[in-house]
Protein backbone atom coordinates (compact mmCIF):
# COMPACT_ATOMS: atom_id res chain seq x y z
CA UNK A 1 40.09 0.15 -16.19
CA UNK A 2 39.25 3.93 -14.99
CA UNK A 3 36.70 4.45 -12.89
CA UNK A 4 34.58 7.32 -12.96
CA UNK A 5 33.44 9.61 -10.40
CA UNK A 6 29.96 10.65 -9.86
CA UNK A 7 29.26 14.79 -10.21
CA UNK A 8 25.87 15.49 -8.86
CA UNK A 9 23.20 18.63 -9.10
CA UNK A 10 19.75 17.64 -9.04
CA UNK A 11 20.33 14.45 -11.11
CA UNK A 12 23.36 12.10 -11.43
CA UNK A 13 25.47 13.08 -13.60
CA UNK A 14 28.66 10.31 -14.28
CA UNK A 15 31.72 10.63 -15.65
CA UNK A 16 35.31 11.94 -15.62
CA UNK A 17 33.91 14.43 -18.53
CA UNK A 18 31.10 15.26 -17.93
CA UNK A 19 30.32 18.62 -16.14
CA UNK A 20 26.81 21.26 -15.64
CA UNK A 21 27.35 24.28 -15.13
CA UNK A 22 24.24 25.32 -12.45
CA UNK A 23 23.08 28.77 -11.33
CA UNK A 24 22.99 27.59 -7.57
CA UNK A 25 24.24 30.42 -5.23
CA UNK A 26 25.65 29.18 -2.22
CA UNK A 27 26.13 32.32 -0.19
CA UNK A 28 24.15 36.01 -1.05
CA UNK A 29 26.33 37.88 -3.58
CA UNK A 30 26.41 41.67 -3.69
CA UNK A 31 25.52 41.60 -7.29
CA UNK A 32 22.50 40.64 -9.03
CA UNK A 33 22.69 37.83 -11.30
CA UNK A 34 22.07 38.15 -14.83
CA UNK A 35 18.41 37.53 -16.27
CA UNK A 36 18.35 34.76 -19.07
CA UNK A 37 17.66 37.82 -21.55
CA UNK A 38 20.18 40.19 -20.60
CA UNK A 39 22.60 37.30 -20.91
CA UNK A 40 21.90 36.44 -24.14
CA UNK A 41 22.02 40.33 -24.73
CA UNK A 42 25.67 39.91 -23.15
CA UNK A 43 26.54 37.17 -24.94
CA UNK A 44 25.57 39.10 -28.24
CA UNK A 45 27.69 42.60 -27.74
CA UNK A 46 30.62 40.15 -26.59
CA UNK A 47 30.19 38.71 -30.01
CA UNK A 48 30.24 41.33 -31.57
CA UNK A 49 33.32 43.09 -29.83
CA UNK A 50 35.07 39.94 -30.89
CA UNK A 51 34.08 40.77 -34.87
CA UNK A 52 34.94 43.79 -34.22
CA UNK A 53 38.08 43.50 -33.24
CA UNK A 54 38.83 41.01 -35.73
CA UNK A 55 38.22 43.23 -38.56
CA UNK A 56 39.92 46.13 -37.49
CA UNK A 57 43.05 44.17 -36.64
CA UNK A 58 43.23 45.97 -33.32
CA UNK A 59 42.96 45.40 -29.33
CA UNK A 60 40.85 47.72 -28.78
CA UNK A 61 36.65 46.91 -27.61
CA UNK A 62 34.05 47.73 -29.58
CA UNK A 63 31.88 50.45 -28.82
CA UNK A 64 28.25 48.81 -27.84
CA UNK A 65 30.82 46.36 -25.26
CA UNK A 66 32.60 49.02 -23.78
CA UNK A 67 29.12 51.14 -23.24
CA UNK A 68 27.62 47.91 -21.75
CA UNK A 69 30.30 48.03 -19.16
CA UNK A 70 30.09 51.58 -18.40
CA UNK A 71 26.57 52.42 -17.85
CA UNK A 72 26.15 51.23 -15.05
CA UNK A 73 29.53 52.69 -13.36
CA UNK A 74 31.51 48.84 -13.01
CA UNK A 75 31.65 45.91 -15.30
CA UNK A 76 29.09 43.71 -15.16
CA UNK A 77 28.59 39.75 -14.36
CA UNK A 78 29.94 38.19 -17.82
CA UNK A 79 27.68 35.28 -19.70
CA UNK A 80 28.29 31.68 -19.33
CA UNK A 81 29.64 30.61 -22.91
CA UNK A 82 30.29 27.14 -22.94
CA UNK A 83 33.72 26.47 -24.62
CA UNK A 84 33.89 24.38 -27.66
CA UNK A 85 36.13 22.95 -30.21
CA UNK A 86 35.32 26.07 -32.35
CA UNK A 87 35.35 28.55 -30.21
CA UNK A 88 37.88 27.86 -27.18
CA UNK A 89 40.95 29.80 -28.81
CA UNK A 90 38.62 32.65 -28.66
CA UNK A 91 35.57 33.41 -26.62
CA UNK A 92 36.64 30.68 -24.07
CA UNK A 93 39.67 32.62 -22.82
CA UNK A 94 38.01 35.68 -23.67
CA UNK A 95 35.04 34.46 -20.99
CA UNK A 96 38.04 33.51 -18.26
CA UNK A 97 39.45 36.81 -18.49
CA UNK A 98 35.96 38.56 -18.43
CA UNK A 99 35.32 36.47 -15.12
CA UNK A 100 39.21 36.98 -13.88
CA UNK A 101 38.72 40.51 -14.38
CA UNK A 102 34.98 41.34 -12.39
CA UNK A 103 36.33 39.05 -9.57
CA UNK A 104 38.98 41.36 -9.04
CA UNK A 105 37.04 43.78 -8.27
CA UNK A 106 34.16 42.00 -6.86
CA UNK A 107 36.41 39.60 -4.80
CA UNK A 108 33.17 38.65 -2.52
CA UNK A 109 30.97 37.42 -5.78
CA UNK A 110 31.07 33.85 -4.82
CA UNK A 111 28.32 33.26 -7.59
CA UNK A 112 30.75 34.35 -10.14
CA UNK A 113 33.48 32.36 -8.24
CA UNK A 114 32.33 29.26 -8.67
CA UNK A 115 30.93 29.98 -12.94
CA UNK A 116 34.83 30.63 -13.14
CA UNK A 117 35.88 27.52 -11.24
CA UNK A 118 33.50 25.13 -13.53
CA UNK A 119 34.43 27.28 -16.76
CA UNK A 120 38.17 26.44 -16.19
CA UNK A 121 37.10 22.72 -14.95
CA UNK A 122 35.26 22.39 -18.39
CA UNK A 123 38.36 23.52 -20.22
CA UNK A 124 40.87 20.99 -18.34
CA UNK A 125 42.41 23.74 -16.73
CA UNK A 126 42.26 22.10 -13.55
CA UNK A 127 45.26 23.29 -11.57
CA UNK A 128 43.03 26.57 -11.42
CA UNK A 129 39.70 25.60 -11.21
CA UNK A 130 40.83 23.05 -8.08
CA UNK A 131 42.08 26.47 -6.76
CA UNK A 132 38.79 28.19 -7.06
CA UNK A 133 36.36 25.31 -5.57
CA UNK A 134 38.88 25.55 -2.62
CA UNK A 135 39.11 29.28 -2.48
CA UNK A 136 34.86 28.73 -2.56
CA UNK A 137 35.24 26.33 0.66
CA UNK A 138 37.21 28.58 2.44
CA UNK A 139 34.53 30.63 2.45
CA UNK A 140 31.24 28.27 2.61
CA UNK A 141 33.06 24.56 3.53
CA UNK A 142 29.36 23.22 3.91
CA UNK A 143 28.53 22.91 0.49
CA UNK A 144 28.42 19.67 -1.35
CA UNK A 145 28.12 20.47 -4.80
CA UNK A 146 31.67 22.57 -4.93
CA UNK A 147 32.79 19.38 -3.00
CA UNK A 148 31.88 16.86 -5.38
CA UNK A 149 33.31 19.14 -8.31
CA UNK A 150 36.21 19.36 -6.44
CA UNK A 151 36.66 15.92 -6.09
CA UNK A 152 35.91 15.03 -9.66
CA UNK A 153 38.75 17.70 -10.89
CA UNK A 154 41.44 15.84 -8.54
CA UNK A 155 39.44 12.55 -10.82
CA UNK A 156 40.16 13.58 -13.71
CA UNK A 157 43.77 15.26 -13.02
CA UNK A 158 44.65 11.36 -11.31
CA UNK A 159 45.44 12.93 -8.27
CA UNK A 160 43.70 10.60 -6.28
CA UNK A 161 45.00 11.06 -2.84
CA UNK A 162 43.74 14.72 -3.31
CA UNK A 163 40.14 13.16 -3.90
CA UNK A 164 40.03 10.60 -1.23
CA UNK A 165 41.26 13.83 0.75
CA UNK A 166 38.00 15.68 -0.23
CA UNK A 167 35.92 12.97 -0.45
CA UNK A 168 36.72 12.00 3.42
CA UNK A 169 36.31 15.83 4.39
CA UNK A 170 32.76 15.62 2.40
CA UNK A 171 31.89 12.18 4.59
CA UNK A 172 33.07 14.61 7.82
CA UNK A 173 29.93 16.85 6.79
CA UNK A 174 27.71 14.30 5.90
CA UNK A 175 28.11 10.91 6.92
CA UNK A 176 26.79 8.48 4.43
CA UNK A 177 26.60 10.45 1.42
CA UNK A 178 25.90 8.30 -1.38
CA UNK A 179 27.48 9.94 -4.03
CA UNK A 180 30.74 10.25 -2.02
CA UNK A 181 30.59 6.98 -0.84
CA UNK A 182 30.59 5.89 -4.58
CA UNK A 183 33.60 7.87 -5.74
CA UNK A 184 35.57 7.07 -2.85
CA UNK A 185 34.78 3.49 -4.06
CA UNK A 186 35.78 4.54 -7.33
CA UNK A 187 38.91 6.43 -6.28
CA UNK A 188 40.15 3.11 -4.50
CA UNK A 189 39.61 0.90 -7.54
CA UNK A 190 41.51 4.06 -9.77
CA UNK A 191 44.64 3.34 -6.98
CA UNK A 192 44.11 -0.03 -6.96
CA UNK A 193 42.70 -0.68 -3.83
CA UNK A 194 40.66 -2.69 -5.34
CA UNK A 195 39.58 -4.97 -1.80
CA UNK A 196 38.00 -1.67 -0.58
CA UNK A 197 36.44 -0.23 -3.24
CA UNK A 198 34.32 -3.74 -3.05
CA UNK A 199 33.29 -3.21 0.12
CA UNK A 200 31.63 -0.27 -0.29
CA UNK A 201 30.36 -0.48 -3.51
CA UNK A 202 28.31 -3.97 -2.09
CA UNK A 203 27.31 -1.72 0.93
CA UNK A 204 25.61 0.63 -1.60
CA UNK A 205 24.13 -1.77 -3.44
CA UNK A 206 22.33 -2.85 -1.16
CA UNK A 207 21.84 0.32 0.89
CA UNK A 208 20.86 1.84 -2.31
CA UNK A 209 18.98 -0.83 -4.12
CA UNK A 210 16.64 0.59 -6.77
CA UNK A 211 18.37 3.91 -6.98
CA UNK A 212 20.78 4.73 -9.97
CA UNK A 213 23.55 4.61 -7.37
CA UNK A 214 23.38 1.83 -6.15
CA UNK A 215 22.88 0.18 -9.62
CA UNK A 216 25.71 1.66 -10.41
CA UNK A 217 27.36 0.04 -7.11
CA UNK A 218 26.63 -2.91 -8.35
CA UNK A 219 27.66 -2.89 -12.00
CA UNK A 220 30.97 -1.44 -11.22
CA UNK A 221 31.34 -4.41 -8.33
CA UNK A 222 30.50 -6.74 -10.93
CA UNK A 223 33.13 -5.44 -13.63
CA UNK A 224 35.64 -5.09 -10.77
CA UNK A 225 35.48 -8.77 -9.69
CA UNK A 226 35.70 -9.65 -13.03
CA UNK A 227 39.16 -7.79 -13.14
């Protein structure tokens, strides 16, 4: 049995699949963040770039994409465009290059950082987006969000001395966490630890009682001693 990490922002959100992309900014970036309507504005003259190019046959952009990145003198913050089985051939890779791209030049645009890091994360590529969250915590190692989606990359990859790693480094900033304290349950039980990953899971339960954590705790103790 696999055990699956927790990945929180606001609410719990479980399992090895299961990813949110947020709009949290953990340190000031030098560019303003898109406004719900000029994303979907984006997202609409990327669109039709793309058809553009596909009729023509050629590389080249379209005109109404190449004038949105030219008015204003540098190209702007791409849209999120959550990749899908129709779609990830093309505007998936077409979104990580439009990210890879303003990040080289905006270097310092951790908001845009850490959309890349969870766009790549969403698409499996997790070599990279492990690189990213820890190119993020180089430069903010206080935040617990990139933290717990670093952890649940190094999950889902099975490198799980890489996420008792970060999940220990997470515990150094904040003892007791209950969400780390459950996947570093879970990563035990994944590497067969299985004596230690019951003795925190019981902790939480009953440190947690009545939360969804540490009902959780307690379900996955119950299916583990039944193992």
């Amino acid at each position: 049995m696999k055990y699956r990490l927790l990945l929180l922002a606001g609410t719990i959100i479980f399992g090895i699949t299961a990813f949110v992309l947020t709009t949290d900014r953990f340190q000031s970036s030098p560019h303003q963040t898109l406004t719900d309507a000029e994303l979907a504005e984006r997202a609409r003259q990327i669109a039709s770039g793309m058809n553009s190019r596909e009729g023509s046959g050629s590389g080249s952009t379209s005109g109404s994409a190449a004038g949105d990145r030219s008015t204003a003198g540098a190209m702007q913050p791409p849209v999120d465009t959550e990749p899908t089985a129709d779609n990830v051939s093309t505007s998936y890779y077409e979104r990580v290059k439009d990210l890879e791209s303003f990040l080289a030049t905006n270097p310092a645009d951790t908001t845009h950082m850490l959309r890349l890091a969870r766009l790549l994360h969403q698409g499996h590529q997790l070599q990279e987006a492990t690189e990213w969250y820890n190119r993020l915590l180089e430069i903010n190692p206080q935040q617990e969000q990139v933290r717990l989606d670093l952890i649940n990359a190094y999950g889902q990859a099975g490198q799980w001395e890489l996420a008792l790693l970060a999940t220990d480094e997470l515990l150094e900033i904040r003892e007791n966490h209950p969400g780390a304290l459950y996947n570093k349950a879970a990563i035990y039980a994944n590497m067969g630890r299985n004596n230690d990953a019951a003795a925190i899971w019981e902790a939480l339960s009953e440190q947690e009682a009545g939360t969804t954590i540490g009902t959780m705790s307690k379900n996955a103790l119950s299916k583990l001693a039944a193992m």
